[in-house]
Protein backbone atom coordinates (compact mmCIF):
# COMPACT_ATOMS: atom_id res chain seq x y z
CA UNK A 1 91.96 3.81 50.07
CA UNK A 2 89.84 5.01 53.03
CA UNK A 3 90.57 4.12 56.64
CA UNK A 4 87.42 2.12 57.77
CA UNK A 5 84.69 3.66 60.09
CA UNK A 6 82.20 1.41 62.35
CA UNK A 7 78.60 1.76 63.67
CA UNK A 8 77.27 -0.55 65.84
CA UNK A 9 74.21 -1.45 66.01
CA UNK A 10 71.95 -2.94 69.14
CA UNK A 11 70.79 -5.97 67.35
CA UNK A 12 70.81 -7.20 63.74
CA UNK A 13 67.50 -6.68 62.92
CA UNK A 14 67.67 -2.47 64.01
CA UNK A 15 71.61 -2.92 61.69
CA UNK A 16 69.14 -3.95 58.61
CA UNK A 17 66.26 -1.06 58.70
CA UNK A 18 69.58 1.89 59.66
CA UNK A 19 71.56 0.24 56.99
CA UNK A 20 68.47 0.46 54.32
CA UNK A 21 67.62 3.61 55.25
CA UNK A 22 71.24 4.54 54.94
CA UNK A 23 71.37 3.04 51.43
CA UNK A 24 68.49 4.72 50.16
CA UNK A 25 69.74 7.84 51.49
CA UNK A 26 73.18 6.55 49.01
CA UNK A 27 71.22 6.06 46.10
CA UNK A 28 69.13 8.75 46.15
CA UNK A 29 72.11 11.38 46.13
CA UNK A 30 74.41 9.90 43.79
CA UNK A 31 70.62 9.59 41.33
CA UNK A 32 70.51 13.69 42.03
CA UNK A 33 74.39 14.11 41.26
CA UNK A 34 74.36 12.07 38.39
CA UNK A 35 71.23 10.47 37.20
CA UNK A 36 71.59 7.44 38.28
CA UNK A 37 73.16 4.82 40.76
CA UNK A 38 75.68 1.76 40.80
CA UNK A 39 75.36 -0.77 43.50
CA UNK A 40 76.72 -4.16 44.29
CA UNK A 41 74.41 -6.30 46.08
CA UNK A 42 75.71 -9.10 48.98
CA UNK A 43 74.18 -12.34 49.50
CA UNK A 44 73.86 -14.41 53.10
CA UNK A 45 71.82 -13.57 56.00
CA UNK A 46 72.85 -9.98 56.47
CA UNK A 47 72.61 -8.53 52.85
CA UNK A 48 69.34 -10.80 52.63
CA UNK A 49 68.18 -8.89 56.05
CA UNK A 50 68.96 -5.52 54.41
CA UNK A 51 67.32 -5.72 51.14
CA UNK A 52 63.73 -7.39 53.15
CA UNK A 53 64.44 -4.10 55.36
CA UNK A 54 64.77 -1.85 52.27
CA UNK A 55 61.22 -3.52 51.15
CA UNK A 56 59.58 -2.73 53.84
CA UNK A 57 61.19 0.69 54.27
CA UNK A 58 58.77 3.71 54.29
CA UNK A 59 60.79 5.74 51.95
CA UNK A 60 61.85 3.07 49.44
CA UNK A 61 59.52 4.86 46.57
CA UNK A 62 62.28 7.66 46.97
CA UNK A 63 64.64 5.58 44.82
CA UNK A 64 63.90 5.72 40.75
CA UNK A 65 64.32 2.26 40.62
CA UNK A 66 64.33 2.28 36.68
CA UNK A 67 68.02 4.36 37.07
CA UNK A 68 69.35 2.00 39.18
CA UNK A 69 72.00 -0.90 38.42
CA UNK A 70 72.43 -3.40 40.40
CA UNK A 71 75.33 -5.80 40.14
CA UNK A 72 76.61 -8.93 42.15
CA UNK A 73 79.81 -8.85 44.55
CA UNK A 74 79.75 -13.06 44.03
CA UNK A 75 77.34 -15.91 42.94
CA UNK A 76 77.20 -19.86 43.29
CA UNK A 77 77.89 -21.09 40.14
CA UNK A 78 74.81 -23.06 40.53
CA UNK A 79 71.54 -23.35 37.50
CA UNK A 80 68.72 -20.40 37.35
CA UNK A 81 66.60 -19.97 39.86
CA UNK A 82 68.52 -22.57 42.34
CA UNK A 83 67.21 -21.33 45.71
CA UNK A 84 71.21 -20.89 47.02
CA UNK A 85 71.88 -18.19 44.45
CA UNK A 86 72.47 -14.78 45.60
CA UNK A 87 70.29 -13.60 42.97
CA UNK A 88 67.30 -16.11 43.33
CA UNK A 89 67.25 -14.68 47.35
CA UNK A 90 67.68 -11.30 46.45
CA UNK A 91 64.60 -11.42 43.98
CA UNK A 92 62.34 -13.34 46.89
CA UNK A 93 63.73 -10.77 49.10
CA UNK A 94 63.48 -7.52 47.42
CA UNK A 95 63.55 -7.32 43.58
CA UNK A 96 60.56 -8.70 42.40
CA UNK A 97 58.72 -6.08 44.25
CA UNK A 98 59.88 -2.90 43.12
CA UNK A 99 60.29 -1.27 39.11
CA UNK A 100 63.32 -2.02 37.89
CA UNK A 101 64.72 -1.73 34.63
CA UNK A 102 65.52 -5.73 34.03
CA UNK A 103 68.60 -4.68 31.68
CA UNK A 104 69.88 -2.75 34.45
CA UNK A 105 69.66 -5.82 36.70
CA UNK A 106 73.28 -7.77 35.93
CA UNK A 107 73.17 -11.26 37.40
CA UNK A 108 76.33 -13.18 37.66
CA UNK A 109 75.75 -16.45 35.13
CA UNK A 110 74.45 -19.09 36.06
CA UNK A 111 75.64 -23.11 35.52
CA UNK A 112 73.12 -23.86 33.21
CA UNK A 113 73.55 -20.68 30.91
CA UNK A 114 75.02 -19.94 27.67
CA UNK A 115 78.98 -21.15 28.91
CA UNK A 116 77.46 -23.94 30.28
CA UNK A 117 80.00 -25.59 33.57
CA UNK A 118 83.10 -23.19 32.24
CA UNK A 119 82.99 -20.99 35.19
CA UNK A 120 86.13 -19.16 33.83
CA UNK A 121 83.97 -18.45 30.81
CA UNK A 122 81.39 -17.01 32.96
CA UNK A 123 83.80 -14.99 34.72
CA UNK A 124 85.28 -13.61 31.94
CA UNK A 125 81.82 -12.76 30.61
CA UNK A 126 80.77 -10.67 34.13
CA UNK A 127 84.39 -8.76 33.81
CA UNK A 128 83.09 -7.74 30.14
CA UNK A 129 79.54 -6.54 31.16
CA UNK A 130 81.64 -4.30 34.19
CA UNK A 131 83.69 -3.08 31.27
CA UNK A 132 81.35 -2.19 29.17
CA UNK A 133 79.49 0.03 31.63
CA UNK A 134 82.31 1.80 32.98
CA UNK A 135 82.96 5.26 31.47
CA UNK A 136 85.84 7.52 30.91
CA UNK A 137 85.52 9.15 34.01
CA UNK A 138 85.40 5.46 35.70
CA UNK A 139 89.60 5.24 34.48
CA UNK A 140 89.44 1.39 35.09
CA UNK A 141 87.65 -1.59 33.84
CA UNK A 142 84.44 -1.72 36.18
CA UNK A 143 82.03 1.36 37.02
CA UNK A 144 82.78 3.26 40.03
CA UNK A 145 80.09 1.71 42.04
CA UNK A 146 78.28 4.34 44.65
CA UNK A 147 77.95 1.76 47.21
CA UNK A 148 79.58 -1.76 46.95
CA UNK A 149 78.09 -4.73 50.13
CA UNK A 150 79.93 -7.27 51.45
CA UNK A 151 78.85 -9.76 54.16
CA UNK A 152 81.42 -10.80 56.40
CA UNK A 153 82.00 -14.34 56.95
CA UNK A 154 83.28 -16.34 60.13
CA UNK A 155 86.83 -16.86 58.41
CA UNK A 156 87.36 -13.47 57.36
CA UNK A 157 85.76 -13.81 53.79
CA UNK A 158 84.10 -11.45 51.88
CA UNK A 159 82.24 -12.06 48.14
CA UNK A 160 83.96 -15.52 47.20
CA UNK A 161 87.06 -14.18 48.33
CA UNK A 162 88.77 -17.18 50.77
CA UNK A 163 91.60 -16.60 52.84
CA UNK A 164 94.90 -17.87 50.97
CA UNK A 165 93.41 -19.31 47.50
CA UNK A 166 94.41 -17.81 44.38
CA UNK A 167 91.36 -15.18 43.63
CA UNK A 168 92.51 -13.01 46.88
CA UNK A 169 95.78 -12.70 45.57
CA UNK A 170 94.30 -11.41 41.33
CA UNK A 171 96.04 -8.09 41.15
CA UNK A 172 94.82 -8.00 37.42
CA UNK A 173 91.30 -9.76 36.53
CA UNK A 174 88.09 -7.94 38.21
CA UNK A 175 86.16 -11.01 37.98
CA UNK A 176 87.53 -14.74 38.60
CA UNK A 177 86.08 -18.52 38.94
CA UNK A 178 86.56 -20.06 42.13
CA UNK A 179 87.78 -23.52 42.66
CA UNK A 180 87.08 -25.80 45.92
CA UNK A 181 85.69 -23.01 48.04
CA UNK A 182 85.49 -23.49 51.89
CA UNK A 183 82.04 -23.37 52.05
CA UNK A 184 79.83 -25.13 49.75
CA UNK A 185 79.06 -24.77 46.81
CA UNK A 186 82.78 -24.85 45.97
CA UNK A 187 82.46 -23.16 42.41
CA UNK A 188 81.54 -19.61 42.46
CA UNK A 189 81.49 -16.62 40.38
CA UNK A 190 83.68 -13.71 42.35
CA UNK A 191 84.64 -9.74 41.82
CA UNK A 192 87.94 -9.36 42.99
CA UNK A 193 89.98 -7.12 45.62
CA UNK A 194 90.81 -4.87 42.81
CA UNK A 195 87.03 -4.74 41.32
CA UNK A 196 85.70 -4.25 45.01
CA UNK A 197 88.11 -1.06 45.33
CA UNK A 198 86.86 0.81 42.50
CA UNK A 199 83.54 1.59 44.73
CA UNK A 200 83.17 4.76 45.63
CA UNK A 201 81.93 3.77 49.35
CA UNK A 202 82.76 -0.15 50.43
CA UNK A 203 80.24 -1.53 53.23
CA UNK A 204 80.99 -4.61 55.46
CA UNK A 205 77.83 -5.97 57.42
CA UNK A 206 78.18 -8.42 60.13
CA UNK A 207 75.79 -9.41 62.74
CA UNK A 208 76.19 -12.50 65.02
CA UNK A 209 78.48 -13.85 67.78
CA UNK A 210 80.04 -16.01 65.01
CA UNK A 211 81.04 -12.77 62.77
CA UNK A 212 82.90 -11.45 66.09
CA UNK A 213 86.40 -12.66 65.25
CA UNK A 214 86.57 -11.66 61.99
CA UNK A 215 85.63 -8.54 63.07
CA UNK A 216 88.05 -8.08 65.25
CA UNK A 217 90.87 -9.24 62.17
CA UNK A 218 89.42 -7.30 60.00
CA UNK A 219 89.75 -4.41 61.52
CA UNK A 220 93.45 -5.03 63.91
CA UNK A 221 95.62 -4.25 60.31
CA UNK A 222 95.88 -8.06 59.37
CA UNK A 223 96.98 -8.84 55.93
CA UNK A 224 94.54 -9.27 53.10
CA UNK A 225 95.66 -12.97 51.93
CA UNK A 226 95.21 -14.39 55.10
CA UNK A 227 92.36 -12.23 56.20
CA UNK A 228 90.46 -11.02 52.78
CA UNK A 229 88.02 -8.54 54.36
CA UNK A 230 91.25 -6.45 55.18
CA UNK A 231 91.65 -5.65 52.00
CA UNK A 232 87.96 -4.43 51.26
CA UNK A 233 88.29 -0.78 51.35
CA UNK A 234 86.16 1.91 49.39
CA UNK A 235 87.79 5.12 47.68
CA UNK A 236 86.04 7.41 49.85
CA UNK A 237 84.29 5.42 52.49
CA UNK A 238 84.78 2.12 53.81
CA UNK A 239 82.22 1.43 56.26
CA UNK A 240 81.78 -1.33 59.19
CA UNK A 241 78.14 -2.03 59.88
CA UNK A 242 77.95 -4.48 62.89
CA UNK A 243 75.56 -5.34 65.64
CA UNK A 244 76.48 -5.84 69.33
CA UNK A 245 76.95 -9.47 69.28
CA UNK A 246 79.63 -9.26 66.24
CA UNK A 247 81.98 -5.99 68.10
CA UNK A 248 82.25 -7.87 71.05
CA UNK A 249 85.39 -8.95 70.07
CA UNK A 250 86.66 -5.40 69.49
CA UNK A 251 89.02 -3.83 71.30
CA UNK A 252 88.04 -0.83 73.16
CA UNK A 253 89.82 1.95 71.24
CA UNK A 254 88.16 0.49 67.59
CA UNK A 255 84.62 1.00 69.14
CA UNK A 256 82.93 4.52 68.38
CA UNK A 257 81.70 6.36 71.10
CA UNK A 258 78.21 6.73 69.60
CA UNK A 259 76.56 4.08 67.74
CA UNK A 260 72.82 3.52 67.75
């Protein structure tokens, strides 16, 4: 696993457009190298920020959207089209605006779908759609996404992975249900820590005086049961995107001599 880098950024809103532009930059190499792109969208404020960035981005026509696939770190296990799914916001926010292929557009299931409130059923379903498009040269059960997003939250969280419940600690299963979650909605739809590995480059956004501490965990060595975003680390690249407001907490040695 890589050793994480950081950039920080002046405010959140400069962290969104620099982390679009950054991802197009992502996609648009790995679509040269291979054809296409894998990439696992975040929900909450920051991943929502990025993708209205990426919309509004100059250079967003530079992607082939129709070789892209998009997937889903974590979901509320909530009916289509509820307004708190990650995938309802990401459509408002970015999706329903540029060409996608819709069969290369993998939603999480919802509550109301075909396993109906058997979230276990759903999760098993989402590990068997990863499966199924992973390759040979993937050597595991999920593709080897190009670049994998995960928002931060305030208690070190990342996807629907809380600190000390049973999905941080799945060593086996790439997608799990989620039971009495923290924060509400307390059933969700999660990849897990061995799922989120398999991406080629893992990126952790925070922005926000309330992000700071976990911040600061997350990157001081802490242990991934107690602090999940510890354990979020990329093959090649595992990458801390922050604004000011969410390094303050860092100590001096962590933060890079030149961020923008």
């Amino acid at each position: 696993m890589s050793a994480p880098q950081l950039v920080v950024h002046r405010d959140k809103e400069l962290m969104a457009q620099a982390a679009a532009a950054r991802l197009i930059t992502r996609i648009v190499d790995a679509q040269t190298a291979r054809g296409s792109a894998s990439v696992v969208l975040t929900g909450g404020r920051n991943g929502n920020g990025l993708l209205a960035a990426l919309r509004s981005a100059p250079a967003r026509d530079a992607i082939d959207w129709s070789r892209l696939d998009l997937w889903w770190g974590d979901e509320r296990f909530l009916p289509d089209g509820d307004p708190e799914r990650n995938v309802t916001q990401a459509r408002e926010a970015l999706l329903d605006d540029v060409p996608l292929d819709p069969a290369r557009v993998h939603a999480m299931p919802a509550s109301d779908g075909p396993y109906g409130d058997d979230v276990e059923a759903a999760a098993a379903a989402y590990a068997a759609e990863l499966a199924a498009a992973a390759g040979p040269e993937d050597h595991g059960p999920v593709p080897t996404f190009d670049v994998l997003m995960l928002g931060v939250g305030p208690d070190t969280h990342v996807a629907s992975l809380f600190p000390e419940l049973p999905a941080v600690r799945e060593t086996e299963r790439t997608v799990v249900g989620v039971h009495g979650a923290p924060k509400p909605p307390p059933t969700r739809v999660t990849l897990t820590l061995p799922a989120i590995r398999a991406a080629r480059e893992v990126w952790l956004l925070a922005a926000g005086e309330d992000k700071a501490k976990a911040a600061a965990i997350g990157l001081s060595g802490a242990g991934e049961i107690q602090a999940p975003v510890a354990g979020a680390r990329g093959r090649s690249r595992t990458l801390w995107l922050l604004d000011a407001a969410a390094a303050s907490e860092l100590p001096r040695d962590l933060y890079p001599a030149a961020s923008a």
